[in-house]
C-alpha atoms as a PDB file:
ATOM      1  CA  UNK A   1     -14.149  13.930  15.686  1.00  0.00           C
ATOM      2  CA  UNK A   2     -12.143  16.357  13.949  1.00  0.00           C
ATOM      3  CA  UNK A   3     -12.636  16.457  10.014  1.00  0.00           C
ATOM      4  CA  UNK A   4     -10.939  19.755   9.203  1.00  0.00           C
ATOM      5  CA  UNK A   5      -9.583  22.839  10.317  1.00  0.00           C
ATOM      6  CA  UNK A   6     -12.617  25.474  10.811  1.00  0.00           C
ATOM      7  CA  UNK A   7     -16.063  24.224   9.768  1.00  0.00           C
ATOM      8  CA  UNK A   8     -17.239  27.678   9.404  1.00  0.00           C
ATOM      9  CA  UNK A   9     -14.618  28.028   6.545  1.00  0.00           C
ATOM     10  CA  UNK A  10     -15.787  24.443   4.906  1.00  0.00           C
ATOM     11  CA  UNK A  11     -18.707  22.324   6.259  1.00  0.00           C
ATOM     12  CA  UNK A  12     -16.744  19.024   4.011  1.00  0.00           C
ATOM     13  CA  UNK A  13     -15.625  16.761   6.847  1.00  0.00           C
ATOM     14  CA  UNK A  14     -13.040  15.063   5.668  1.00  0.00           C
ATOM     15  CA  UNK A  15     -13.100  12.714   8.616  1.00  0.00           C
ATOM     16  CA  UNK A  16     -15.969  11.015   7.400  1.00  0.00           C
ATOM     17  CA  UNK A  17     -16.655  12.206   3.563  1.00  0.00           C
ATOM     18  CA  UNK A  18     -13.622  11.862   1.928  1.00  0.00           C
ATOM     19  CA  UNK A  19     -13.252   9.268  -0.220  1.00  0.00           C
ATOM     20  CA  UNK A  20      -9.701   7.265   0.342  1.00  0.00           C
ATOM     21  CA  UNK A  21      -8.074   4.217  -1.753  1.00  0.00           C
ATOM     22  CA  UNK A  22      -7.863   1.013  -0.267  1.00  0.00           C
ATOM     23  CA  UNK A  23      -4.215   0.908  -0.543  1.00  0.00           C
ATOM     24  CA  UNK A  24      -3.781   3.338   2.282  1.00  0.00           C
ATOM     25  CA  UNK A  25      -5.331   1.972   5.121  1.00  0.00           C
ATOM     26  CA  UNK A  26      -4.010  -1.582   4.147  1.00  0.00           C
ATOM     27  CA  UNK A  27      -0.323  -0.840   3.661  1.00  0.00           C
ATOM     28  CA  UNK A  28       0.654  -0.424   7.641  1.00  0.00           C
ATOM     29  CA  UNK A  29      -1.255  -3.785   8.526  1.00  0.00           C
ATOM     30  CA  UNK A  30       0.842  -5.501   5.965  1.00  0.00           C
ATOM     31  CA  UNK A  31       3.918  -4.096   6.690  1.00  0.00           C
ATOM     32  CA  UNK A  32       3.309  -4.652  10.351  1.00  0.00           C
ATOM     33  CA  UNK A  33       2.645  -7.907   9.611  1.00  0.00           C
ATOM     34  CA  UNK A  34       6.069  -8.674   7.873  1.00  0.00           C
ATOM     35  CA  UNK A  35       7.439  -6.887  11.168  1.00  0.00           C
ATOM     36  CA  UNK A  36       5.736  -9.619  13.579  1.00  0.00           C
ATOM     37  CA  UNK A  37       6.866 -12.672  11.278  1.00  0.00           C
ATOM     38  CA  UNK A  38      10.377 -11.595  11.514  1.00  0.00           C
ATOM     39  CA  UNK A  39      11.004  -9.258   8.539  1.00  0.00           C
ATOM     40  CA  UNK A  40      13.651  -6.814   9.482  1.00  0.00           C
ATOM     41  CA  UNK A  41      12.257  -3.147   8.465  1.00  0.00           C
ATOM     42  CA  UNK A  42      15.635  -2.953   6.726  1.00  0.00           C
ATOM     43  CA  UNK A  43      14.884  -6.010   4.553  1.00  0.00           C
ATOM     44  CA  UNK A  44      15.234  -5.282   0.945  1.00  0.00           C
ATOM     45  CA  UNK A  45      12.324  -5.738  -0.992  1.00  0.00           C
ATOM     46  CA  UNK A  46      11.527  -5.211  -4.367  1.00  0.00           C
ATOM     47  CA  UNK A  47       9.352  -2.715  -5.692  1.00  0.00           C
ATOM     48  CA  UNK A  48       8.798  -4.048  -8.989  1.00  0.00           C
ATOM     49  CA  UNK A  49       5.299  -4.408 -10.604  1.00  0.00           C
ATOM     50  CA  UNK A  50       3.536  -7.986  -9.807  1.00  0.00           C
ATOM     51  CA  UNK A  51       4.570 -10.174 -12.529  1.00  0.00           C
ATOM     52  CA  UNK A  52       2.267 -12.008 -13.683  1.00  0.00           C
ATOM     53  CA  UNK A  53      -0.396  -9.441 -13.029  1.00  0.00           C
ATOM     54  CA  UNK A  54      -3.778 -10.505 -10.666  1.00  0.00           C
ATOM     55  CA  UNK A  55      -6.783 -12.047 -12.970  1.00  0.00           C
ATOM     56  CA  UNK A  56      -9.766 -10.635 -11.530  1.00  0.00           C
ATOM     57  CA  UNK A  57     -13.507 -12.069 -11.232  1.00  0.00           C
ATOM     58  CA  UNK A  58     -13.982 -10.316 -13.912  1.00  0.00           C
ATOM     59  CA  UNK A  59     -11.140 -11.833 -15.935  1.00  0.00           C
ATOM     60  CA  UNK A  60      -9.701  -8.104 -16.277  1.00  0.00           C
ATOM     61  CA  UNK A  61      -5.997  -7.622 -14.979  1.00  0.00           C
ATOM     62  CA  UNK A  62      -4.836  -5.859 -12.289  1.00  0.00           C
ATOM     63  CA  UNK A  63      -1.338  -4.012 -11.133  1.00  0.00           C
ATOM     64  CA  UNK A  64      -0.646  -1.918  -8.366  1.00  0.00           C
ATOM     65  CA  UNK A  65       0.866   1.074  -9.309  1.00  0.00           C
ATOM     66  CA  UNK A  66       1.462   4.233  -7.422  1.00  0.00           C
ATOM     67  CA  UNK A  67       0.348   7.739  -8.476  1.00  0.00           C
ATOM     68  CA  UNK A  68       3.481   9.010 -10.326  1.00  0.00           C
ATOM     69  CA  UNK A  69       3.698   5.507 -11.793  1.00  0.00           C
ATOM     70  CA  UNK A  70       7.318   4.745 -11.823  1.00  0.00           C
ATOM     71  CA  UNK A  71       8.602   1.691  -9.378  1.00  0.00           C
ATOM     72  CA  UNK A  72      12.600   2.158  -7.542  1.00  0.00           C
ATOM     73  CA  UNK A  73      14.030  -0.966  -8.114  1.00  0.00           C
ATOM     74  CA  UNK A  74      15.417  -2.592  -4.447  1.00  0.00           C
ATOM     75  CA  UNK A  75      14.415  -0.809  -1.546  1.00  0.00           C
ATOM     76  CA  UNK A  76      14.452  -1.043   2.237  1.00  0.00           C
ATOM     77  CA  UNK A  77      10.787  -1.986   3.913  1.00  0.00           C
ATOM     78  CA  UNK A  78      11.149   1.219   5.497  1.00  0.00           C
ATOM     79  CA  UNK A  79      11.343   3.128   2.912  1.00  0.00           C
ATOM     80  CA  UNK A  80       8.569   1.096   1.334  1.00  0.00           C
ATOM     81  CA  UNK A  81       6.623   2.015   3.854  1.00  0.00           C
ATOM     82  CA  UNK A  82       8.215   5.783   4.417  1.00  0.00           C
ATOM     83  CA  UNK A  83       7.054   6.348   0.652  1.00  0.00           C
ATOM     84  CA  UNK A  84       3.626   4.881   0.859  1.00  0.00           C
ATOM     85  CA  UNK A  85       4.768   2.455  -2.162  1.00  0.00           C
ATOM     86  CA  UNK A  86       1.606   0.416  -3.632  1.00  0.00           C
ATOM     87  CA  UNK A  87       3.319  -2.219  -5.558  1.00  0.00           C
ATOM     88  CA  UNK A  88       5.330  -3.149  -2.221  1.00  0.00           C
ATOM     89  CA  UNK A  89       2.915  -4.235   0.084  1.00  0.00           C
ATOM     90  CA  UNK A  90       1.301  -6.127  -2.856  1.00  0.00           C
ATOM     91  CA  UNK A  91       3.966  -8.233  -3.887  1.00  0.00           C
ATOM     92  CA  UNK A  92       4.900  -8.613  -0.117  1.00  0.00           C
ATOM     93  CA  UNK A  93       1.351  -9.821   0.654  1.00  0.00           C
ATOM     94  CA  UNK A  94       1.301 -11.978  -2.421  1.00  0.00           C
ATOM     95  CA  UNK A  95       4.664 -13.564  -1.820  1.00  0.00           C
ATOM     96  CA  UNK A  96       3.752 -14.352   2.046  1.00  0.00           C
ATOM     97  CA  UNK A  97       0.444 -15.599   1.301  1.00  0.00           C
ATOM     98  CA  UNK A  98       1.872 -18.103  -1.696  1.00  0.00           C
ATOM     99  CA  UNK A  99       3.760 -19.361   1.226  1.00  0.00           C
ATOM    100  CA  UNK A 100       1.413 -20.536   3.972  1.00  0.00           C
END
C-alpha cells in the first residue's frame, strides 16, 4: 500500500490516516448508479441546494454544499461528476429514492 511519496520525507500515510468526507467516496456509486438505471451521463441535472433541506435525528438541518459554496445552475451528470459537485449526487439520490 502506497500512502505517499517517500516515507523517509513524511512517516503520515495518507493511505490509511487521512481523514476524508463522506461525500467523496459516495459520489461515483451514485452516479454509477444513475448510469445503470438508464441516466444518460449527459442528462441535465440540477445542481441546486436540496429544497426543503434534510431534518436530522437530531432535528438539526442539513444541506450539501461544496467547499467554495456556490451551486451552477443546470449541468450535465458529467460534469457533476467531473467537478466532484456535493449537492448533485444528493438531490439525485434523494429524487431516485422518493421514487421506488
Amino acid at each position: 500500500m502506497i500512502g505517499g511519496r517517500d516515507f523517509d520525507d513524511s512517516k503520515y500515510n495518507r493511505a490509511t490516516q487521512a481523514v476524508r468526507q463522506p461525500g467523496s467516496t459516495f459520489k461515483p456509486f451514485v452516479y454509477s448508479a444513475a448510469v445503470r438505471a438508464g441516466h444518460p451521463v449527459t442528462e441535465i441535472v440540477d445542481d441546486s441546494p436540496l429544497n426543503p433541506p434534510v431534518i436530522q435525528l437530531d432535528s438539526t438541518l442539513w444541506q450539501p454544499k461544496d467547499d467554495d459554496d456556490t451551486t451552477l445552475g443546470m449541468i450535465p451528470m458529467r460534469q457533476g461528476l467531473y467537478l466532484s459537485r456535493n449537492s448533485r449526487p444528493s438531490n439525485s439520490a434523494w429524487r431516485w429514492a422518493s421514487r421506488q
